[in-house]
C-alpha atoms as a PDB file:
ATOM      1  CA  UNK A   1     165.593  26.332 161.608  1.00  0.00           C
ATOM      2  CA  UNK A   2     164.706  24.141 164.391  1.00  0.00           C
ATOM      3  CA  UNK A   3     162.063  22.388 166.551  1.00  0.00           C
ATOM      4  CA  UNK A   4     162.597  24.865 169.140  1.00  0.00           C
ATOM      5  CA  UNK A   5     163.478  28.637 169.905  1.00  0.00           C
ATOM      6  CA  UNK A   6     166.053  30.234 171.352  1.00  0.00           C
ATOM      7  CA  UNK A   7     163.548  31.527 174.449  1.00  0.00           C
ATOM      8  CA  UNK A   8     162.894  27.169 175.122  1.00  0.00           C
ATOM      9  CA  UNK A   9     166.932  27.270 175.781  1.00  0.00           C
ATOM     10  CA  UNK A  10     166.988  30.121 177.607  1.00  0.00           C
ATOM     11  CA  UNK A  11     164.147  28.462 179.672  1.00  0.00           C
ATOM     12  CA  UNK A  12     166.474  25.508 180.142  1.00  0.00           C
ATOM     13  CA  UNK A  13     169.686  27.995 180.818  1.00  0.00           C
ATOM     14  CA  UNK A  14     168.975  30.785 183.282  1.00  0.00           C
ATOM     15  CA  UNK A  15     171.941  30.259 185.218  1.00  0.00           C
ATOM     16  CA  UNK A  16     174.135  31.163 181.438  1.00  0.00           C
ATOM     17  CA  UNK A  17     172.099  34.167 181.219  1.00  0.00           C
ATOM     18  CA  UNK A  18     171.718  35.364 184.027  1.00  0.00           C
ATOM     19  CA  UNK A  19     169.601  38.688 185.026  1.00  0.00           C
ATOM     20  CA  UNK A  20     167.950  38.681 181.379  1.00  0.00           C
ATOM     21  CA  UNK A  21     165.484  36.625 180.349  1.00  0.00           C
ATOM     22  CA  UNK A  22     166.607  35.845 176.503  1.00  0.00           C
ATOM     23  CA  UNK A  23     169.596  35.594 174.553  1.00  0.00           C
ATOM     24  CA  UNK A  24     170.858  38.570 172.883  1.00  0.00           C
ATOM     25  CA  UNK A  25     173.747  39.681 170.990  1.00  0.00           C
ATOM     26  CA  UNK A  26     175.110  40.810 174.013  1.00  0.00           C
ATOM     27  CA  UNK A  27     175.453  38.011 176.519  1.00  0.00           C
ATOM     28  CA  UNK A  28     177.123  35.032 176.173  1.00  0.00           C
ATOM     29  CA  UNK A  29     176.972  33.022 174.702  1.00  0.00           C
ATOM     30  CA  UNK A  30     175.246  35.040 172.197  1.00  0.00           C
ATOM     31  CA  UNK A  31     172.089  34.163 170.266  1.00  0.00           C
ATOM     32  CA  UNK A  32     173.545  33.629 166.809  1.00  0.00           C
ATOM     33  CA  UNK A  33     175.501  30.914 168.675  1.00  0.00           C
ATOM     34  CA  UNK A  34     172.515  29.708 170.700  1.00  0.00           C
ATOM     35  CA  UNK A  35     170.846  29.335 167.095  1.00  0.00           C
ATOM     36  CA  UNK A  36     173.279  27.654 165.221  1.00  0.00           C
ATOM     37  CA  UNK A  37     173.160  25.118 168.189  1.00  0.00           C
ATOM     38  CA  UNK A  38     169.569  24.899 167.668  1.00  0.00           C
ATOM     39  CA  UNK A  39     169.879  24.592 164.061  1.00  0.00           C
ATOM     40  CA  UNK A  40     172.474  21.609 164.644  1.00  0.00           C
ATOM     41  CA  UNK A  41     170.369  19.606 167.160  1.00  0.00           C
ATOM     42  CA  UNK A  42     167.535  19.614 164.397  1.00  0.00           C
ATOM     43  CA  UNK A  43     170.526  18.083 162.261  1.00  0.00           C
ATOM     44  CA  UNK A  44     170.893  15.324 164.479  1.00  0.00           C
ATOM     45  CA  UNK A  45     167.460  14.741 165.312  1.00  0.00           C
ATOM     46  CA  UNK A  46     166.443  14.702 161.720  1.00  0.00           C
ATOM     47  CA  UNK A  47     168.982  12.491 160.446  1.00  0.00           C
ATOM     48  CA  UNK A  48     167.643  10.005 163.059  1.00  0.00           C
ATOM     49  CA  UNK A  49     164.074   9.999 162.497  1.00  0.00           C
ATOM     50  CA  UNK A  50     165.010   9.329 158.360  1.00  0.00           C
ATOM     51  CA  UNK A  51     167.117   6.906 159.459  1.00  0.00           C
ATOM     52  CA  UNK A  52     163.818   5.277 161.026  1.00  0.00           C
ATOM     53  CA  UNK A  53     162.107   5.423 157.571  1.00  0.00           C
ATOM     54  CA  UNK A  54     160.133   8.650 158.715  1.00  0.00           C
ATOM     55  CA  UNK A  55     160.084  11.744 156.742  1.00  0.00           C
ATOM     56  CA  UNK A  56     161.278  15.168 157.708  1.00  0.00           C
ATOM     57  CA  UNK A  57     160.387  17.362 158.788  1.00  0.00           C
ATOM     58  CA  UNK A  58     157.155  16.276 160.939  1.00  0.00           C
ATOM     59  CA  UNK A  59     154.130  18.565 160.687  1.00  0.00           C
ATOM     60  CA  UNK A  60     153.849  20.274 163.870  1.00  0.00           C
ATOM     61  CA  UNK A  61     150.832  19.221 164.490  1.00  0.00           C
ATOM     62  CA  UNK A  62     152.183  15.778 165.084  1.00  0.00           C
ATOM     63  CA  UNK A  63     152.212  14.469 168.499  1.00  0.00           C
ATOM     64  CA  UNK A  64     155.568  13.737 168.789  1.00  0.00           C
ATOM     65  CA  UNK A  65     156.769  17.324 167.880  1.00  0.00           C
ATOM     66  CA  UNK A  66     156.715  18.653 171.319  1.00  0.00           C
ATOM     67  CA  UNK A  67     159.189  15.805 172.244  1.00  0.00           C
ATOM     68  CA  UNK A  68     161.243  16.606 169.285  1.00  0.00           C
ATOM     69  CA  UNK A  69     160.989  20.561 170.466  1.00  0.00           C
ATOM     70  CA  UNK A  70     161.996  19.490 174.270  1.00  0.00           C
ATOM     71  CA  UNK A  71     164.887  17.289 172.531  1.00  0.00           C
ATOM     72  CA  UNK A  72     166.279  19.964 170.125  1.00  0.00           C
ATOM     73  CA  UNK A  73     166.018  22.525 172.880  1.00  0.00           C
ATOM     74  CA  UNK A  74     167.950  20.208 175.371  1.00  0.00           C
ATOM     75  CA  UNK A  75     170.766  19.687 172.858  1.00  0.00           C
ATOM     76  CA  UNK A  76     170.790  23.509 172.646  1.00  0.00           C
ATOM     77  CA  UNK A  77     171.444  24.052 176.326  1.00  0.00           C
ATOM     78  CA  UNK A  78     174.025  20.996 176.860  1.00  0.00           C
END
């Protein structure tokens, strides 16, 4: 689980991808990779905002989730 999906990194990451427009099992990396990425940037950005006194996870109806979606989905692509 993350902020973000794996179509916001391939957004970010059309040069990795090439011709297609989303991750798949078949191009590389592959999506279970591009996930667990995902899922590991949430980590990281969770463990920051409790560290600020702030519970997680934020509702997404918050107005800092998109920045917290653009964030996770940066760490993705790096």
């Amino acid at each position: 689980m993350g902020f973000c999906a794996a179509s916001d990194v391939s957004g970010l990451a059309k040069n990795l991808i090439g011709e297609v427009d989303m991750f798949t099992s078949s191009t590389s990396p592959g999506i279970s990779l591009v996930d667990s990425w995902i899922s590991s940037g949430c980590g990281w950005i969770e463990t920051a905002i409790q560290a600020h006194g702030y519970s997680v996870p934020p509702a997404s109806t918050t107005s800092v989730y998109g920045h917290l979606k653009h964030c996770n989905a940066l760490f993705a692509t790096a």
